[in-house]
Protein backbone atom coordinates (compact mmCIF):
# COMPACT_ATOMS: atom_id res chain seq x y z
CA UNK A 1 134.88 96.47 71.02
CA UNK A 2 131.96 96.23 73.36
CA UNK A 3 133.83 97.71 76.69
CA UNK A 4 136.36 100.55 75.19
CA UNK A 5 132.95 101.96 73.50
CA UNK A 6 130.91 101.90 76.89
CA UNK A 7 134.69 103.68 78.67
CA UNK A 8 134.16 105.99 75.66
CA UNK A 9 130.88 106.86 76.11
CA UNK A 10 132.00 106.96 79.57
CA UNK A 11 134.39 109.29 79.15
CA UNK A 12 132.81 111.40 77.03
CA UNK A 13 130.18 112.16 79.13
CA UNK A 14 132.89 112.58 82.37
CA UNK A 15 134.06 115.51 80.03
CA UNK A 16 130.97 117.27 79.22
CA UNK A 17 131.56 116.22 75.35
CA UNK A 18 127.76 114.66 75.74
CA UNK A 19 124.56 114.46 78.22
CA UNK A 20 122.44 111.45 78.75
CA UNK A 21 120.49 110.18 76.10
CA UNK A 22 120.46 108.17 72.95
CA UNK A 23 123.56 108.53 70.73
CA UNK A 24 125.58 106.55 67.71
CA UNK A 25 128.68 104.92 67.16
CA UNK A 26 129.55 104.45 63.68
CA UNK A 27 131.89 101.09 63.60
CA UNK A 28 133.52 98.55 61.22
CA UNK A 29 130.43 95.97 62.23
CA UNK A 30 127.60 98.82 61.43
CA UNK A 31 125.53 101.58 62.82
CA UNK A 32 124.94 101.10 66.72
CA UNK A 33 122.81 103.12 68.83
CA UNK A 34 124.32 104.07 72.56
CA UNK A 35 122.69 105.25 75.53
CA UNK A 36 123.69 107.09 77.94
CA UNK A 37 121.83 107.41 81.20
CA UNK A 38 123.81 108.42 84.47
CA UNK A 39 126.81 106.49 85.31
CA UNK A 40 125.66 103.48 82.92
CA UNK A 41 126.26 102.91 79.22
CA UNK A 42 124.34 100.92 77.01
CA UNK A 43 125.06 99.74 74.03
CA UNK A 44 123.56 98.10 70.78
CA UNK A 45 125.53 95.04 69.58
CA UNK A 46 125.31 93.71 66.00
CA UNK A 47 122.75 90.88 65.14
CA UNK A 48 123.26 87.98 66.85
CA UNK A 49 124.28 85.02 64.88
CA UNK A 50 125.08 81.35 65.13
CA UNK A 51 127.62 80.98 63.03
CA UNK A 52 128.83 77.01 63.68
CA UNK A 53 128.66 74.66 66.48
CA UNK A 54 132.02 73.15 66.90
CA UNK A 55 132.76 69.31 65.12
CA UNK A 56 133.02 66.80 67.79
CA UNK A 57 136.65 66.09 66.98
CA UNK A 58 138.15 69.28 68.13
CA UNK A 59 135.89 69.38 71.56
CA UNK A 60 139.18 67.56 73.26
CA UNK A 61 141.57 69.71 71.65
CA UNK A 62 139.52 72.74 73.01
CA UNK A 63 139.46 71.50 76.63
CA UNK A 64 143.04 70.20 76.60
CA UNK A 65 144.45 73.48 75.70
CA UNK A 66 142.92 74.75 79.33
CA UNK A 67 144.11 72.08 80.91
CA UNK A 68 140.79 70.36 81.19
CA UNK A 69 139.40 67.56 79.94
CA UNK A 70 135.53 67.26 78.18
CA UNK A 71 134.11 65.89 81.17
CA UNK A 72 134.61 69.59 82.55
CA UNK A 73 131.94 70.80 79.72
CA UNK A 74 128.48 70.21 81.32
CA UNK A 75 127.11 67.73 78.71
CA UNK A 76 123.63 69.40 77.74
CA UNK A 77 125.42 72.77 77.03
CA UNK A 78 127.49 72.59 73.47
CA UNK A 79 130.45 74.54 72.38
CA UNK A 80 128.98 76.78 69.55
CA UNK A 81 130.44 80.27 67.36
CA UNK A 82 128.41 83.00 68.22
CA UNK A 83 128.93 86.42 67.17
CA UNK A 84 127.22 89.62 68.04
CA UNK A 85 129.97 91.43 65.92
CA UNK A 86 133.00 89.59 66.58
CA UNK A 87 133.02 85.74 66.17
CA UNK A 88 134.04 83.81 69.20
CA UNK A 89 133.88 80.28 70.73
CA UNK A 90 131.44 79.42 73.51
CA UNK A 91 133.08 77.47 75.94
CA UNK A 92 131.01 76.04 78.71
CA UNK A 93 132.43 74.70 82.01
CA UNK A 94 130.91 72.90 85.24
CA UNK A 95 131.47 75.23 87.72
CA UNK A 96 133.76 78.41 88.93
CA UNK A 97 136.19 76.04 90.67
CA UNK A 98 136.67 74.45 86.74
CA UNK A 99 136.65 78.06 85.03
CA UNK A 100 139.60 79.82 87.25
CA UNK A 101 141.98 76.50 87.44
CA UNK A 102 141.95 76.65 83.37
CA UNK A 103 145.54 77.25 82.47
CA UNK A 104 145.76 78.68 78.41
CA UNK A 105 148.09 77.11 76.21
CA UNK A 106 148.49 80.18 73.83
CA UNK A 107 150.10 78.30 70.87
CA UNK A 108 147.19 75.59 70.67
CA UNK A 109 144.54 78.55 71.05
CA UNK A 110 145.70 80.76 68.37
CA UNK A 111 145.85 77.64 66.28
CA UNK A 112 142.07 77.07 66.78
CA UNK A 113 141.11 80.53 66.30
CA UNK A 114 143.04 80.74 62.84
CA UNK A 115 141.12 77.19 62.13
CA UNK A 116 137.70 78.54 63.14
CA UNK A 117 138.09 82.09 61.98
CA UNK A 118 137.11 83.09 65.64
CA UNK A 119 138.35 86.33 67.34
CA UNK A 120 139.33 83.72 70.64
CA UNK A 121 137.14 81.91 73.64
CA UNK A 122 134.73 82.81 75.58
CA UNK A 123 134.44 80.62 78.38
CA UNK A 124 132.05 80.37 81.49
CA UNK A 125 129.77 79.10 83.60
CA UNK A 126 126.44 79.14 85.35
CA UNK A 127 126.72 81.04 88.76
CA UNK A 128 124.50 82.05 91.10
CA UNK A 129 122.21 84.90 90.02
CA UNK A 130 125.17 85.73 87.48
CA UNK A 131 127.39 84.37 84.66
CA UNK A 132 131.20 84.21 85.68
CA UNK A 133 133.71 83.90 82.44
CA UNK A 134 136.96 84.28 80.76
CA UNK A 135 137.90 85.47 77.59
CA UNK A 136 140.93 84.55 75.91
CA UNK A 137 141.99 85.77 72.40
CA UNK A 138 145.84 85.27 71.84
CA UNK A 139 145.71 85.13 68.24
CA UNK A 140 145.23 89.11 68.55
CA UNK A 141 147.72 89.22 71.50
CA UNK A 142 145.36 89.44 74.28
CA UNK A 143 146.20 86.55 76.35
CA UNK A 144 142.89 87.24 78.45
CA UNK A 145 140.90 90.27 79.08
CA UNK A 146 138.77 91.43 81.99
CA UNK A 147 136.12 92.97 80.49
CA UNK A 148 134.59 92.17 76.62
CA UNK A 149 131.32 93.46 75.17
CA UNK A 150 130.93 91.88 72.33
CA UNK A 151 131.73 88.62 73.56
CA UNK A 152 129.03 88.30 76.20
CA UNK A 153 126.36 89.73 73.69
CA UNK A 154 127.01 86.84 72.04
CA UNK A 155 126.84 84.50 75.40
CA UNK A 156 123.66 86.61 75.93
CA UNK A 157 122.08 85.11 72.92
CA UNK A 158 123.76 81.44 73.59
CA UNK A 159 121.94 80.88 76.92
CA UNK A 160 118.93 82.74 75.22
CA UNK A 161 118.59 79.71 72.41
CA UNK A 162 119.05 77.55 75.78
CA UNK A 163 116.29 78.78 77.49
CA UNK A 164 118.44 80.67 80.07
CA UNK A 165 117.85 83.86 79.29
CA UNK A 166 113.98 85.63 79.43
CA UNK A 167 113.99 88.63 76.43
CA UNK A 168 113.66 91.95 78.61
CA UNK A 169 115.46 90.36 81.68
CA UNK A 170 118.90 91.70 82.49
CA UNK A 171 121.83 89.50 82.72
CA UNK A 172 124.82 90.06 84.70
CA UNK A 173 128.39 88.91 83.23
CA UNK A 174 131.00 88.32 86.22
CA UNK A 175 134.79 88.80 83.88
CA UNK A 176 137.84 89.12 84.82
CA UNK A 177 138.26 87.28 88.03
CA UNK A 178 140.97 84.79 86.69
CA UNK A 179 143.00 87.72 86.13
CA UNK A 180 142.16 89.32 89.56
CA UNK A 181 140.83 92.30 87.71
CA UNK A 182 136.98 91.63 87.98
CA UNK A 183 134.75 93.46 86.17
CA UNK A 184 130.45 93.27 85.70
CA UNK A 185 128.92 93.27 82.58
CA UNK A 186 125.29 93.60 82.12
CA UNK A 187 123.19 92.52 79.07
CA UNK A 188 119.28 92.70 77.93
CA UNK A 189 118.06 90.53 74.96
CA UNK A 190 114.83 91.88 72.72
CA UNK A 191 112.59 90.30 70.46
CA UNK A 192 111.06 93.03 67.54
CA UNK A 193 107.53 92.21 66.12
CA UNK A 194 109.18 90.29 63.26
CA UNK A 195 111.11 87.82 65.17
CA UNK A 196 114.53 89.71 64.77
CA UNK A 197 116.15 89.23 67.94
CA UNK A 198 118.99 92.42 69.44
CA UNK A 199 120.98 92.04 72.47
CA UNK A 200 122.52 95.39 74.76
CA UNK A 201 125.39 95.22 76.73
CA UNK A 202 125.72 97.92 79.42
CA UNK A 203 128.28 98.88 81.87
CA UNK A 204 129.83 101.42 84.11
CA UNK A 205 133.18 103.02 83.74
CA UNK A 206 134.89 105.31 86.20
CA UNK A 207 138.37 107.42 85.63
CA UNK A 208 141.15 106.10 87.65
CA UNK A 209 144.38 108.38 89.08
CA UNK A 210 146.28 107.06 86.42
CA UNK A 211 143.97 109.09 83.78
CA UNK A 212 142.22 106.21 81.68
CA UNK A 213 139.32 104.27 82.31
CA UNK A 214 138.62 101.30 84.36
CA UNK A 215 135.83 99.33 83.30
């Protein structure tokens, strides 16, 4: 879970557990290295992977259970299962207006995440100088959440096999506005010598009145 390890990190170094630098996180998807420097955690997510892009025959069952139709999915951007640790789908949509109007049907999208083996949607669109998305995973009772890690490594490397993302450049994720809890969510993509490809995510946490984190 990409943002509870950066509020972690976070937190730990709010507490004087840890000082900037390179650390590790030993998780259920492998070995990843952390960094702390200042206010911002970065993080390594697992290896990127494409893992299916979805049949054309559920495309309308997708949109329809947001309300929308597949005219709202911009047609040279498919719906594909990325995962960067956690497998979700890749939901494109036209335009901000399109993304905040979606309305989840929760039975329909647990249905498709038990048929695709996917952790729930990830779905967004193109904004200016930023990415704005949603992500929706009721099958694990979250009906949405404002702030996911691992979900926009893997949009990282999805507009990266598009041609929208430059390896080095950082990308900034705008989450959580549906839900009137916004959040920002930054990400860098690398290519090693050998062609293997590893995406960061980074973020900022801060400790609210209420004594947990607010990413």
């Amino acid at each position: 879970c990409g943002h509870a390890t950066v509020g972690s990190f976070a937190l730990l170094r709010a507490l004087g557990k840890i000082g900037d630098g390179m650390h590790t996180a030993h998780t259920r998807a492998g070995t990843l290295r952390v960094e702390v420097a200042g206010g911002t955690v970065w993080m390594d997510m697992a290896p990127p992977k494409l893992l299916q892009t979805l049949p054309q025959d559920a495309l309308g069952e997708l949109y329809a259970a947001y309300g929308l139709t597949e005219s709202d999915r911009p047609a040279e951007l498919p719906v594909e299962i990325i995962s960067t640790g956690l497998a979700d789908i890749m939901m494109p949509v036209r335009d901000r207006e399109t993304l905040l109007r979606a309305v989840q049907d929760e039975t329909a999208v647990t249905a498709l995440s038990r048929r695709f083996d996917v952790t729930g949607v990830h779905m967004f669109c193109l904004g200016d100088g930023c990415v704005c998305c949603s992500n929706f995973a009721p099958l694990y009772d979250i009906p949405e959440e404002c702030a996911t890690g691992t979900s926009n490594g893997a949009l990282t490397y999805y507009l990266y096999r598009r041609g929208l993302v430059r390896p080095g450049e950082e990308t900034l994720f705008m989450q959580g506005e549906h839900m009137h809890r916004p959040s920002h969510i930054r990400s860098r993509l690398h290519i090693a010598p050998d062609g293997a490809v590893t995406v960061r995510i980074g973020g900022q946490a801060v400790m609210s009145l209420a004594g947990h984190m607010d990413i």
